[in-house]
Protein backbone atom coordinates (compact mmCIF):
# COMPACT_ATOMS: atom_id res chain seq x y z
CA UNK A 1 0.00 0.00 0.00
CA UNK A 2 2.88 2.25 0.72
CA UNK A 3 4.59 1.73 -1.93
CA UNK A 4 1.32 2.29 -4.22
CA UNK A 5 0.62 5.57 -2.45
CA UNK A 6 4.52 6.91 -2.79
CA UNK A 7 4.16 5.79 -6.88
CA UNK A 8 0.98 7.44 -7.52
CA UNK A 9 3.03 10.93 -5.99
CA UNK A 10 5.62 9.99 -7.91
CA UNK A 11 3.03 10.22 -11.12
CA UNK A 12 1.49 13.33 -9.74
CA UNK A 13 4.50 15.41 -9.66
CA UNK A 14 5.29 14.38 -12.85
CA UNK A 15 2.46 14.93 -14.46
CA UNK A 16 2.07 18.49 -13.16
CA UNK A 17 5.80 19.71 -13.93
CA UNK A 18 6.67 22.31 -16.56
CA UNK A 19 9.82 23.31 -17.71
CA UNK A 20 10.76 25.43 -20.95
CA UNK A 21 13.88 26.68 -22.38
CA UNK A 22 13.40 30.28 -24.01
CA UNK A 23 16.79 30.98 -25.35
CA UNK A 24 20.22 29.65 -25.56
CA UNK A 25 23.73 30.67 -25.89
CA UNK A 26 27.49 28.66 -25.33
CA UNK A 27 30.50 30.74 -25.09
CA UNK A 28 34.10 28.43 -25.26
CA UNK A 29 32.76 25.85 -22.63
CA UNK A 30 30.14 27.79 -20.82
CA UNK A 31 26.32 27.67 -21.36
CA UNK A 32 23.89 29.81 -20.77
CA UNK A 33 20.29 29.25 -20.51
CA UNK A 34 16.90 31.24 -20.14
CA UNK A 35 14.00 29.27 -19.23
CA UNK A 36 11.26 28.85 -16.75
CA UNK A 37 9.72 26.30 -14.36
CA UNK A 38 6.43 25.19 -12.70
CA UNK A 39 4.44 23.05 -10.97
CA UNK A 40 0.67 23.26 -11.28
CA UNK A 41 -0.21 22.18 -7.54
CA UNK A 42 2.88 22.54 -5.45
CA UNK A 43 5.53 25.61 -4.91
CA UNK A 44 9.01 25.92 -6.27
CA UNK A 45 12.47 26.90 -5.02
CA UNK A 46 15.93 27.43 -6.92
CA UNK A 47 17.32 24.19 -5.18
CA UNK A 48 14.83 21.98 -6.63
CA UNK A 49 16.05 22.85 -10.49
CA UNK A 50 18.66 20.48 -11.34
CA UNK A 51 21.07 19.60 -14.11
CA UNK A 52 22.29 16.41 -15.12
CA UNK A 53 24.74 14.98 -17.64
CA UNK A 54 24.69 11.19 -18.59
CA UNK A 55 22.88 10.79 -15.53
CA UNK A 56 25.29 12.26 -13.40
CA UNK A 57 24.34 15.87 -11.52
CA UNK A 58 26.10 18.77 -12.75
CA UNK A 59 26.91 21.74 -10.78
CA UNK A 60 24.46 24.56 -11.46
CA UNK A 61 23.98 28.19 -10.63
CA UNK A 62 20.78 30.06 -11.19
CA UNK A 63 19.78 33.46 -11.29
CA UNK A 64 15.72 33.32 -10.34
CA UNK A 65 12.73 36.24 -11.01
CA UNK A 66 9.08 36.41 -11.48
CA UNK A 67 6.96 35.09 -14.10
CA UNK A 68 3.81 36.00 -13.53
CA UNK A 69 2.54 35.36 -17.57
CA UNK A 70 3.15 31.90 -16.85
CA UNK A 71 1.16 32.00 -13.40
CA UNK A 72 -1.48 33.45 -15.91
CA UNK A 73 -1.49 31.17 -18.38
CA UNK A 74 -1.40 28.23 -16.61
CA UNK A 75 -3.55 29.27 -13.81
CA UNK A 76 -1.11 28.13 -11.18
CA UNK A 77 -2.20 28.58 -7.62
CA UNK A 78 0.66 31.08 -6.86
CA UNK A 79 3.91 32.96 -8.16
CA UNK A 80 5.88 30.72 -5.78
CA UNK A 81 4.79 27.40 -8.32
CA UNK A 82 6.68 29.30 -11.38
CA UNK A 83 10.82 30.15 -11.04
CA UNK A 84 12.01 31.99 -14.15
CA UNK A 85 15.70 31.04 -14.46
CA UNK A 86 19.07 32.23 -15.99
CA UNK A 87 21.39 29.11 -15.63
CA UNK A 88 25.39 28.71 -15.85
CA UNK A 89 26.98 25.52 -16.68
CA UNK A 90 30.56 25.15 -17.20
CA UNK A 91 32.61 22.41 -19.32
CA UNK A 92 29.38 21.20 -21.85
CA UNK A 93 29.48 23.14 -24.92
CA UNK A 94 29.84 20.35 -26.73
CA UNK A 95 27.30 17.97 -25.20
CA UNK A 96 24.28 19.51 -25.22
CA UNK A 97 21.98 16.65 -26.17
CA UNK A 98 23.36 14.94 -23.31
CA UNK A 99 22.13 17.44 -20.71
CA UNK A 100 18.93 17.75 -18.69
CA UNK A 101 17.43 19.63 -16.57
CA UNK A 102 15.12 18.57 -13.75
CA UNK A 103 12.47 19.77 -10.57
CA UNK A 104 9.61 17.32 -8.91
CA UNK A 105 11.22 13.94 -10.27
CA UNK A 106 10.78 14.78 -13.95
CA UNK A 107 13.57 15.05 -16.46
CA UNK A 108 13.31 17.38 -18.80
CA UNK A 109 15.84 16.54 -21.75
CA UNK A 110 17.38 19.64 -23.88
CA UNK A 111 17.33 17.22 -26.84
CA UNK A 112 13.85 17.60 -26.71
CA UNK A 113 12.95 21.39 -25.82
CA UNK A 114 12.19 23.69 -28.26
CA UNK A 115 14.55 26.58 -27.71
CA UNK A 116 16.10 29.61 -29.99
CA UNK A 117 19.53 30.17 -30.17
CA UNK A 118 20.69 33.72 -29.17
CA UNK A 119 23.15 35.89 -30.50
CA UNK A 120 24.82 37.47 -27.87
CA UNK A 121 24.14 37.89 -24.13
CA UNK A 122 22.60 40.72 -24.70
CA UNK A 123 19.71 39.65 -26.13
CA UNK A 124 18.74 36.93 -23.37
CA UNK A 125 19.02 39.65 -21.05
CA UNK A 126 16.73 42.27 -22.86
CA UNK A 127 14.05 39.41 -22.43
CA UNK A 128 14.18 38.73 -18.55
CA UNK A 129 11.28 40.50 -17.37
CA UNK A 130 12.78 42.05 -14.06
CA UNK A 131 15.60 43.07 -12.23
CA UNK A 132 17.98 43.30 -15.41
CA UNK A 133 20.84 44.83 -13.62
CA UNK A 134 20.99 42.00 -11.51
CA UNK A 135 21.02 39.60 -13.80
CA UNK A 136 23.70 41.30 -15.74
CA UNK A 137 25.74 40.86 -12.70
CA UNK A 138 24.77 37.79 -12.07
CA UNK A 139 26.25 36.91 -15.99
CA UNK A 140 29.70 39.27 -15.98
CA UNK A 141 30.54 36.95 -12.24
CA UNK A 142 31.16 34.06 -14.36
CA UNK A 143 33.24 35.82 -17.21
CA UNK A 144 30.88 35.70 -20.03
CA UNK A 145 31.18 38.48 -22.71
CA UNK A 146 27.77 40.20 -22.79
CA UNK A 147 28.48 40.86 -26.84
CA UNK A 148 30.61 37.34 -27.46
CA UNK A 149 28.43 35.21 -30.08
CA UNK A 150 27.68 31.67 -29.88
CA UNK A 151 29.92 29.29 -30.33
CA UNK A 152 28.00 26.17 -30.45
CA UNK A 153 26.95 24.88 -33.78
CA UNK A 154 25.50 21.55 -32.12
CA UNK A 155 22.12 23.57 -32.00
CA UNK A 156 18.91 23.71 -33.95
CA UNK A 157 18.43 27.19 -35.22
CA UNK A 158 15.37 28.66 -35.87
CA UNK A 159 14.83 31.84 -36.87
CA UNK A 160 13.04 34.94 -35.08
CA UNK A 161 9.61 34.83 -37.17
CA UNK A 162 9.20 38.47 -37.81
CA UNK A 163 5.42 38.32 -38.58
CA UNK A 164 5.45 36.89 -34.50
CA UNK A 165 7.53 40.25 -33.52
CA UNK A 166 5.25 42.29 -35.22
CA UNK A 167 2.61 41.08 -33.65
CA UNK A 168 4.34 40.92 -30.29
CA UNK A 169 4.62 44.62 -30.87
CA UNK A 170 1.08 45.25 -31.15
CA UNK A 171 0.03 42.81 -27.90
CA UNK A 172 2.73 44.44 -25.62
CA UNK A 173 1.11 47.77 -26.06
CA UNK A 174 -2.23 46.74 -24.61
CA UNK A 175 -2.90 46.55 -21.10
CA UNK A 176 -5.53 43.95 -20.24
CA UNK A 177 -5.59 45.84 -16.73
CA UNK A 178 -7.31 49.18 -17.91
CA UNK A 179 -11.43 48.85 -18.25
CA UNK A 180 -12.60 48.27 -22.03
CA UNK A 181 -9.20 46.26 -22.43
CA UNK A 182 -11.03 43.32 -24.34
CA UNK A 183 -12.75 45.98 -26.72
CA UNK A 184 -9.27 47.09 -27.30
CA UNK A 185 -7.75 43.95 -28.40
CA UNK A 186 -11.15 43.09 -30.55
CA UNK A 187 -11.53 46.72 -32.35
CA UNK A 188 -7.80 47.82 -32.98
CA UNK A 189 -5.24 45.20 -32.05
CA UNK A 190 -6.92 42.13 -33.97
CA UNK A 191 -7.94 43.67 -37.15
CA UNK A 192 -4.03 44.48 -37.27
CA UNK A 193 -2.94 41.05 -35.73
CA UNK A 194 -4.99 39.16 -38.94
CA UNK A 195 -3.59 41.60 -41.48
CA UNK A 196 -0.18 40.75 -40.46
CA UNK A 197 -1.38 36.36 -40.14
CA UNK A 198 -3.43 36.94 -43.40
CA UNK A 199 0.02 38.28 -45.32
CA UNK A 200 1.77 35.52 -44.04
CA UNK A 201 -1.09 32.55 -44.81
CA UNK A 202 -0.92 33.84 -48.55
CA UNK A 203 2.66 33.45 -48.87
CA UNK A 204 3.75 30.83 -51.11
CA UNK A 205 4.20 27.56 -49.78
CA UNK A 206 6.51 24.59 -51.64
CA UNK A 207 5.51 21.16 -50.16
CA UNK A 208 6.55 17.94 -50.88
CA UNK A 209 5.16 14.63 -50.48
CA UNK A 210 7.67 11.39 -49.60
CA UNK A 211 5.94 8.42 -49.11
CA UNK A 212 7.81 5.45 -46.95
CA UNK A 213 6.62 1.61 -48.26
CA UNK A 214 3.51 0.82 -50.87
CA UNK A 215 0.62 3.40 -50.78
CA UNK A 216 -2.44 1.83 -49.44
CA UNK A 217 -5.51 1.31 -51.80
CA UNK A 218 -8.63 2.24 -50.48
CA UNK A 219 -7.76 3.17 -46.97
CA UNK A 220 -10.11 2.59 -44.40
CA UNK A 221 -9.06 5.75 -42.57
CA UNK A 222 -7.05 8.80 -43.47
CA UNK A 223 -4.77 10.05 -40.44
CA UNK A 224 -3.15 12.80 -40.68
CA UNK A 225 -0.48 13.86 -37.92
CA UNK A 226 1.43 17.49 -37.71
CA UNK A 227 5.10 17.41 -36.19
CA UNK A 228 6.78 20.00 -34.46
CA UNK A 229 9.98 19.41 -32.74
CA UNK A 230 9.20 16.54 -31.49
CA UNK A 231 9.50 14.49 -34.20
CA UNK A 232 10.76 11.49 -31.74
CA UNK A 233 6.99 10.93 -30.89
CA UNK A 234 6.54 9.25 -34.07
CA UNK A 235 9.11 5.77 -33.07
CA UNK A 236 6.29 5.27 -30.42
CA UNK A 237 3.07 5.87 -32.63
CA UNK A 238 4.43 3.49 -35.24
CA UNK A 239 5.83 0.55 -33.30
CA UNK A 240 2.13 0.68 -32.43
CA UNK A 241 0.72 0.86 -35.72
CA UNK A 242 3.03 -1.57 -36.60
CA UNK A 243 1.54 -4.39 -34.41
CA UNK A 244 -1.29 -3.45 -35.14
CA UNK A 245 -3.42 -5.44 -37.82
CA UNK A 246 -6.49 -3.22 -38.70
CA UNK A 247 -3.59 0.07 -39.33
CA UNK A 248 -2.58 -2.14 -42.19
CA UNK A 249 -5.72 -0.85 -44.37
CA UNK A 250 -5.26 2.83 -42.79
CA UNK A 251 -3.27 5.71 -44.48
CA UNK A 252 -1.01 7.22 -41.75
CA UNK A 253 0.47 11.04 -42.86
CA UNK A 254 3.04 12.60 -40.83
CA UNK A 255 3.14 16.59 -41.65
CA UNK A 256 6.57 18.09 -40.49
CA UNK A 257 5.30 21.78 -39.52
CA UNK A 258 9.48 22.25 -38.69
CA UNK A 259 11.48 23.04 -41.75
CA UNK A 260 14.39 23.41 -39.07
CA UNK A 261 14.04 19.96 -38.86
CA UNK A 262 14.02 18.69 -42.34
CA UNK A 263 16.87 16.64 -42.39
CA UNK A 264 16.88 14.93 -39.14
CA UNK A 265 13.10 14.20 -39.69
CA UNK A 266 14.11 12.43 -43.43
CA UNK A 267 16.95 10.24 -41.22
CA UNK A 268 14.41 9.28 -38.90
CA UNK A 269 11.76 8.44 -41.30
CA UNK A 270 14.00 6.29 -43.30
CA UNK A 271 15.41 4.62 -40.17
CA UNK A 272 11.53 3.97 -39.05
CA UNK A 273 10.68 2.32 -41.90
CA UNK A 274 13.43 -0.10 -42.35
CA UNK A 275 12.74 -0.90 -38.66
CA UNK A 276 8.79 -1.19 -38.15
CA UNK A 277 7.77 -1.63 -41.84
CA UNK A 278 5.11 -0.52 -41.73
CA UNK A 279 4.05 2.26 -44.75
CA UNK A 280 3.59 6.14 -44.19
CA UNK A 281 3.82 9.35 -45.79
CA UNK A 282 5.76 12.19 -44.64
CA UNK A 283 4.43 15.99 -46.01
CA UNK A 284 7.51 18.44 -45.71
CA UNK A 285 6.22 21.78 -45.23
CA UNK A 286 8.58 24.83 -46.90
CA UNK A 287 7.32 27.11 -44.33
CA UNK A 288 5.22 26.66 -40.66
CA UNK A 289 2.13 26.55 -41.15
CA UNK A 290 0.71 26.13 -37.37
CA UNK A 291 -1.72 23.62 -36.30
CA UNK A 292 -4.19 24.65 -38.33
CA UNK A 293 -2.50 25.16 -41.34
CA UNK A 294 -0.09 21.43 -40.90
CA UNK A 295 -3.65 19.49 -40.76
CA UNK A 296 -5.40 21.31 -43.87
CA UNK A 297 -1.92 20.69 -45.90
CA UNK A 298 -2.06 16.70 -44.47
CA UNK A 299 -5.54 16.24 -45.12
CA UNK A 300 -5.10 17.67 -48.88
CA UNK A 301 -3.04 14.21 -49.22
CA UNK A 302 -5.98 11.94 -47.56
CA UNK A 303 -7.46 9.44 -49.92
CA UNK A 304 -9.66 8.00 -47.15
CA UNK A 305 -13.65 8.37 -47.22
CA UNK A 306 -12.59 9.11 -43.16
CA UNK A 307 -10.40 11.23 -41.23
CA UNK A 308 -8.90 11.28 -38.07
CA UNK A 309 -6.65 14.26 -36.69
CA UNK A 310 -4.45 13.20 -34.27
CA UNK A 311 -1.56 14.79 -32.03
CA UNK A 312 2.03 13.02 -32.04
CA UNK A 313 1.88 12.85 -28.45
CA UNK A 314 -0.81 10.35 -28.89
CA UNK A 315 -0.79 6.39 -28.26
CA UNK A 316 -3.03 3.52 -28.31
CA UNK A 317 -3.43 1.86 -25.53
CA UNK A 318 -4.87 -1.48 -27.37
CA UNK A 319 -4.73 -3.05 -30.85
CA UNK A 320 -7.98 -2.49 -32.83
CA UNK A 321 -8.81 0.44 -30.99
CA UNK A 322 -9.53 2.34 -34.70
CA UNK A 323 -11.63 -0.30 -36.05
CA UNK A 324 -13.88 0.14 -33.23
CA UNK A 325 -13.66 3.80 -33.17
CA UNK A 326 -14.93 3.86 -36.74
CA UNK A 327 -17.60 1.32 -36.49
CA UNK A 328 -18.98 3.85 -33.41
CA UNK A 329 -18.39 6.53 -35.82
CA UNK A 330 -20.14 5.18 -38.56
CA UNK A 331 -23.43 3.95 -36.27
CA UNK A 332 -24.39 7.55 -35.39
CA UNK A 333 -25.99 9.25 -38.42
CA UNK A 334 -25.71 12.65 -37.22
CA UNK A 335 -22.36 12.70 -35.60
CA UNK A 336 -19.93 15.28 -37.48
CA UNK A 337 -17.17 14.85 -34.87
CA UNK A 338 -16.59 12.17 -32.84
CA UNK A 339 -13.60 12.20 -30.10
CA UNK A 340 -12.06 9.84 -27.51
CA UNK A 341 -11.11 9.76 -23.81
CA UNK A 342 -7.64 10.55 -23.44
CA UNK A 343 -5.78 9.65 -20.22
CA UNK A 344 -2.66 10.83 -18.45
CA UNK A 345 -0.47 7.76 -18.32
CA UNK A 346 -1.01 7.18 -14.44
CA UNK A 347 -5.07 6.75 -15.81
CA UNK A 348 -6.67 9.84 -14.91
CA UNK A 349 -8.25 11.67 -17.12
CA UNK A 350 -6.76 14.18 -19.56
CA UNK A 351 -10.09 14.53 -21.93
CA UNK A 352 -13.50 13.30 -21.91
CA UNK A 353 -15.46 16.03 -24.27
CA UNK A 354 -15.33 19.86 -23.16
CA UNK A 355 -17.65 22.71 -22.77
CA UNK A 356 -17.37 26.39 -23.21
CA UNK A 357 -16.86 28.43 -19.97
CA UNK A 358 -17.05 31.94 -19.78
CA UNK A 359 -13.68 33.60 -18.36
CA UNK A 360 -14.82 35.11 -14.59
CA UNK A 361 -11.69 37.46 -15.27
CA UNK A 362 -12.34 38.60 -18.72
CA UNK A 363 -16.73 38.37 -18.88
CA UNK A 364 -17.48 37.90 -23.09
CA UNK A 365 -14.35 34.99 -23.60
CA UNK A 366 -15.36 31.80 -23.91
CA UNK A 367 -12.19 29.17 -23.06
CA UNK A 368 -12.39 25.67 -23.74
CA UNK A 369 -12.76 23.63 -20.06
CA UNK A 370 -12.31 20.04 -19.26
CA UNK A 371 -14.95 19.22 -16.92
CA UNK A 372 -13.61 15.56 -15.86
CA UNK A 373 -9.58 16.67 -16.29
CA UNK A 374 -7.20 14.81 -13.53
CA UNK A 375 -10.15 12.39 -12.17
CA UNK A 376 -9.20 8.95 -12.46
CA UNK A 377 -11.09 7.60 -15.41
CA UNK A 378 -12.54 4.23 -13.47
CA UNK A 379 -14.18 6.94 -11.31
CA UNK A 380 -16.25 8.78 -13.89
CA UNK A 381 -18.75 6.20 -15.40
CA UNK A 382 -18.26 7.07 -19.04
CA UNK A 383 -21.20 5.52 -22.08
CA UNK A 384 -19.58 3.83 -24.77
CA UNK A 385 -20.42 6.76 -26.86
CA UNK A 386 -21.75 10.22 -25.45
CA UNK A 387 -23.01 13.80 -26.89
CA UNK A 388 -20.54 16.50 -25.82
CA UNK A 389 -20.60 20.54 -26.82
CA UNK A 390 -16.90 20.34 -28.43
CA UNK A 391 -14.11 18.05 -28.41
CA UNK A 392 -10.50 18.56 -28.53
CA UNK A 393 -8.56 18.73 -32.18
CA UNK A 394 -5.88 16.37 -30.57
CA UNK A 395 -8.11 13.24 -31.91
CA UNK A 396 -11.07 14.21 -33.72
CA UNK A 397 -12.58 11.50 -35.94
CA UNK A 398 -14.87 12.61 -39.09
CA UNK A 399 -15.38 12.48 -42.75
CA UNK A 400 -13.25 13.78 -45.30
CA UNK A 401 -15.75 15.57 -47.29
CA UNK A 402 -17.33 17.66 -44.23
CA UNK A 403 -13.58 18.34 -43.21
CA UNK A 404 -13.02 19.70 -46.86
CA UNK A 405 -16.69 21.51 -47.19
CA UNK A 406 -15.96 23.42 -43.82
CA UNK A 407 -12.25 24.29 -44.97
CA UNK A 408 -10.90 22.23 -42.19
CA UNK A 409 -9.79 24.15 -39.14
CA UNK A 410 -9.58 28.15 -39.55
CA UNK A 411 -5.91 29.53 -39.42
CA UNK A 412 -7.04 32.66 -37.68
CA UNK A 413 -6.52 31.72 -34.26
CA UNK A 414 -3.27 33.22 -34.51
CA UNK A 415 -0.40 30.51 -33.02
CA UNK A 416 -3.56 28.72 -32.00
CA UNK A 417 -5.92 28.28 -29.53
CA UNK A 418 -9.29 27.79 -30.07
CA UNK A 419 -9.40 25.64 -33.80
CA UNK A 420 -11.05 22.62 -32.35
CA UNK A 421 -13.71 24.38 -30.61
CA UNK A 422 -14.24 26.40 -33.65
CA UNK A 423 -14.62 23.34 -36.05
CA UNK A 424 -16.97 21.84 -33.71
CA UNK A 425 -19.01 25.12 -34.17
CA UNK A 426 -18.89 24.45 -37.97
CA UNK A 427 -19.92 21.09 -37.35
CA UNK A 428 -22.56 21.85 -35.31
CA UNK A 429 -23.86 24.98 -37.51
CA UNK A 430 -23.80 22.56 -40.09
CA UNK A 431 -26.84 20.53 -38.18
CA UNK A 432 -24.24 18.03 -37.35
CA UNK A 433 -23.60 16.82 -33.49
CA UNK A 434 -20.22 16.07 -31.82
CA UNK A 435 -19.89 12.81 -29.97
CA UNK A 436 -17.02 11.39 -27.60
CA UNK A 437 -16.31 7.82 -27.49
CA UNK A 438 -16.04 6.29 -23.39
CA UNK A 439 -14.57 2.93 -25.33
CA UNK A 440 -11.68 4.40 -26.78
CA UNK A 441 -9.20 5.39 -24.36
CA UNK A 442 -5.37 6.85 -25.49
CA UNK A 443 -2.88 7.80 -23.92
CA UNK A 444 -1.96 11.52 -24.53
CA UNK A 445 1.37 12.69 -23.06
CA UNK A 446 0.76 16.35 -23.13
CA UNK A 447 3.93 18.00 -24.02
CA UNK A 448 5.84 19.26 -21.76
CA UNK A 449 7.87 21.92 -23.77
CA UNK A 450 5.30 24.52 -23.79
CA UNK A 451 4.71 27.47 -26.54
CA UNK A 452 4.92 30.37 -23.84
CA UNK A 453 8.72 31.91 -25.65
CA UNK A 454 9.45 35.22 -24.59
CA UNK A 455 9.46 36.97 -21.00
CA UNK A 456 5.89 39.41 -20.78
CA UNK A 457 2.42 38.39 -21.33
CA UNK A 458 2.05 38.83 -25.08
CA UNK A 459 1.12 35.15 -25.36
CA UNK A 460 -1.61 35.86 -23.13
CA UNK A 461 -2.95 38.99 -24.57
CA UNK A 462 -3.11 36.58 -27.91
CA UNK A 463 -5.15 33.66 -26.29
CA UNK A 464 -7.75 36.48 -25.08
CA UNK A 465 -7.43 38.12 -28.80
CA UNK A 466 -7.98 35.09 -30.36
CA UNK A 467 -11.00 34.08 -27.68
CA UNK A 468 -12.75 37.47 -28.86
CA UNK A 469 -12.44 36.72 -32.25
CA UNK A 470 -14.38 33.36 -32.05
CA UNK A 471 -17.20 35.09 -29.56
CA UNK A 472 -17.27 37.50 -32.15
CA UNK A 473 -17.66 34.85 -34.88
CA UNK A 474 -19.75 32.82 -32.56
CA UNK A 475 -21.30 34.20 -29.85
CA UNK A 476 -24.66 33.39 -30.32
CA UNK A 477 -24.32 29.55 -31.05
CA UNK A 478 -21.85 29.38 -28.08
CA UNK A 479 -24.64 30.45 -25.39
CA UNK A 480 -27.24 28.19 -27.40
CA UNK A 481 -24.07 25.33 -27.31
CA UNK A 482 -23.42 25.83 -23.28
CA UNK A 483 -27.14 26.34 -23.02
């Protein structure tokens, strides 16, 4: 029983750690990083943050300050769960992908974060939110040249998306604080913020198709899959499709969102094949599309009668589990959408449907809630299949026409947000109904590397944006919808 009890906090803590790596930058044999930490239900201090190499625990300094966007954002209970964080570690230039960082038992590998690579010192300093002068300090201690460039070529680059600075602009010159703030952001700062995401939609995009083993006649079902830096996500998702007998008749598309990650994507693709055997294709995108725009490009390439948009981060926890999903699907002549339960993997619940829930904070946004989120799933008593007001775009089972008719998921919802509620709206306006299946349970891993990239609360400001912009669009069949 003990044991049990100390596992399941093991899980806990786990689950509810956050860690992200903003920015970058190695001078000789020094690195320096910018990131934050969390914990959604517990507090944080500096001596909890970690580093390890090969396993072994490296010495670490940190420079710690306030972030209260992420508090914000992830509606942690206080600013002592979040630690933003300028780290120093000597002698490991050269060994990045062999370095983690860690709080609350979870590892958090910098192979696997999504981080830019600075220029000079400078720069990571302009974007720590408080006490500058301190951290400057804190930096000229160790000998590092505030104006030395990086030295490291071991990293993945990506470049500052100036459309996203633009944009940044705009959002950092609204305060949410002052009365009529949400009238601000829908009258003058969104009208802009769409010019600027409409420019860059239009933009020619080169794509090309590669397709791994024999092409599958008459697929049963179309998946289509976007990748983002984590393009290790899909070893797991096809060693199960692999063993898997019925994902022999289904069409499986990978779409790499990530031209950064072009090459090592193509290695891994090739190395995946010749291992599991089992057939895919891979859609390289020339530039990122976002969420919305990496499924519409996938599903262009479906051949299926049906679709099903899943997340990377996604695995089955049985064989089968599609066939069944389909023939639930298919029984329900008004269903548009159909989702499934997705789990944590210590079995509580990550997703069983959502509903719309009007922001106390910010009266007139609708976000997207999880009513059963973090209960263990044998508690709730789930039907095999059950009506639900929207359903998250991580796995969303429908057909290929309606997905085509609607236009797929709208690429307004600047760096996302709100697309799966919004296509459930379409579905719905359409006179269809969106179902979640109780049968089908996945696993979904939730990634840990979080989109939240710059110091401020511009990310914020563009959640609420992008919230007015679908009560704008759908206000009326929202309050009929949460009825």
């Amino acid at each position: 029983m003990l044991n049990r009890l100390k596992n399941s906090l093991k899980r806990k803590l786990s689950k509810d750690a956050l860690l992200h790596v903003d920015f970058i930058i190695s001078q000789g044999n020094m690195v320096l990083i910018l990131g934050w930490a969390a914990h959604k239900s517990a507090s944080l201090s500096a001596n909890m943050i970690e580093a390890h190499f090969n396993g072994q625990k490296l010495e670490l300094d940190l420079f710690t300050f306030s972030r209260s966007d992420v508090v914000q954002r992830f509606q942690l209970p206080s600013d002592s769960s979040c630690l933003g964080f300028l780290a120093v570690l000597s002698g490991v230039s050269g060994d990045l992908d062999n370095i983690s960082l860690s709080h609350s038992q979870t590892q958090f590998g910098m192979s696997k974060l999504n981080f830019k690579q600075a220029n000079n010192v400078t720069e990571i300093l302009s974007h720590v939110p408080v006490r500058q002068d301190e951290a400057k300090k804190f930096v000229e201690n160790y000998g590092i040249s505030l104006t030395g460039s990086n030295s490291s070529s071991s990293l993945i680059i990506r470049n500052r998306d100036k459309d996203v600075e633009k944009i940044k602009s705009i959002l950092q010159g609204v305060d949410i604080a002052k009365v009529g703030a949400l009238e601000t952001l829908h009258s003058e700062a969104l009208p802009e913020i769409h010019r600027i995401w409409k420019a860059k939609q239009s933009k020619n995009n080169n794509r090309e198709l590669k397709v791994f083993g024999d092409e599958i006649d008459e697929p049963k079902v179309s998946v289509v899959i976007p990748l983002y830096g984590r393009y290790d996500f899909m070893q797991h998702q096809l060693a199960n499709f692999a063993a898997d007998p019925f994902m022999s008749a289904v069409e499986v598309i990978y779409v790499l969102d990530d031209p950064a990650l072009q090459r090592e994507v193509l290695i891994t693709a090739h190395g995946l094949f010749k291992t599991f055997r089992h057939p895919f294709k891979l859609v390289l995108s020339e530039r990122n599309r976002g969420f919305a725009g990496a499924n519409n490009l996938g599903v262009e390439f479906a051949t299926s009668e049906h679709l099903l948009l899943l997340n990377s981060d996604i695995l089955p926890k049985q064989n089968r589990w599609l066939e069944v999903y389909l023939e639930q699907f298919s029984s329900i002549d008004d269903a548009g959408i159909m989702g499934a339960t997705l789990t944590y993997e210590d079995e509580t619940i990550q997703h069983a449907g959502m509903e719309f829930r009007e922001d106390s904070h910010y009266p007139g946004i609708w976000m997207n809630h999880h009513p059963f989120k973090g209960v263990p799933v044998d508690l709730v008593p789930l039907e095999d299949v059950f009506p639900s007001p929207i359903t998250t775009g991580a796995c969303m089972l429908m057909t290929t026409k309606l997905y085509r008719e609607l236009e797929g998921f709208d690429p307004m919802y600047v760096l996302g947000d709100f697309e799966d509620s919004d296509l459930c709206l379409k579905v719905i306006d359409r006179g269809f109904k969106v179902y979640v299946s109780g049968k089908i349970k996945l696993y979904h891993l939730e990634r840990l590397s979080q989109d939240l990239v710059d110091s401020g609360d511009w990310k914020f400001k563009l959640t609420l944006a992008n919230g007015a912009y679908q009560a704008n669009k759908w206000r009326n069949l929202i309050q009929e919808v949460s009825a």
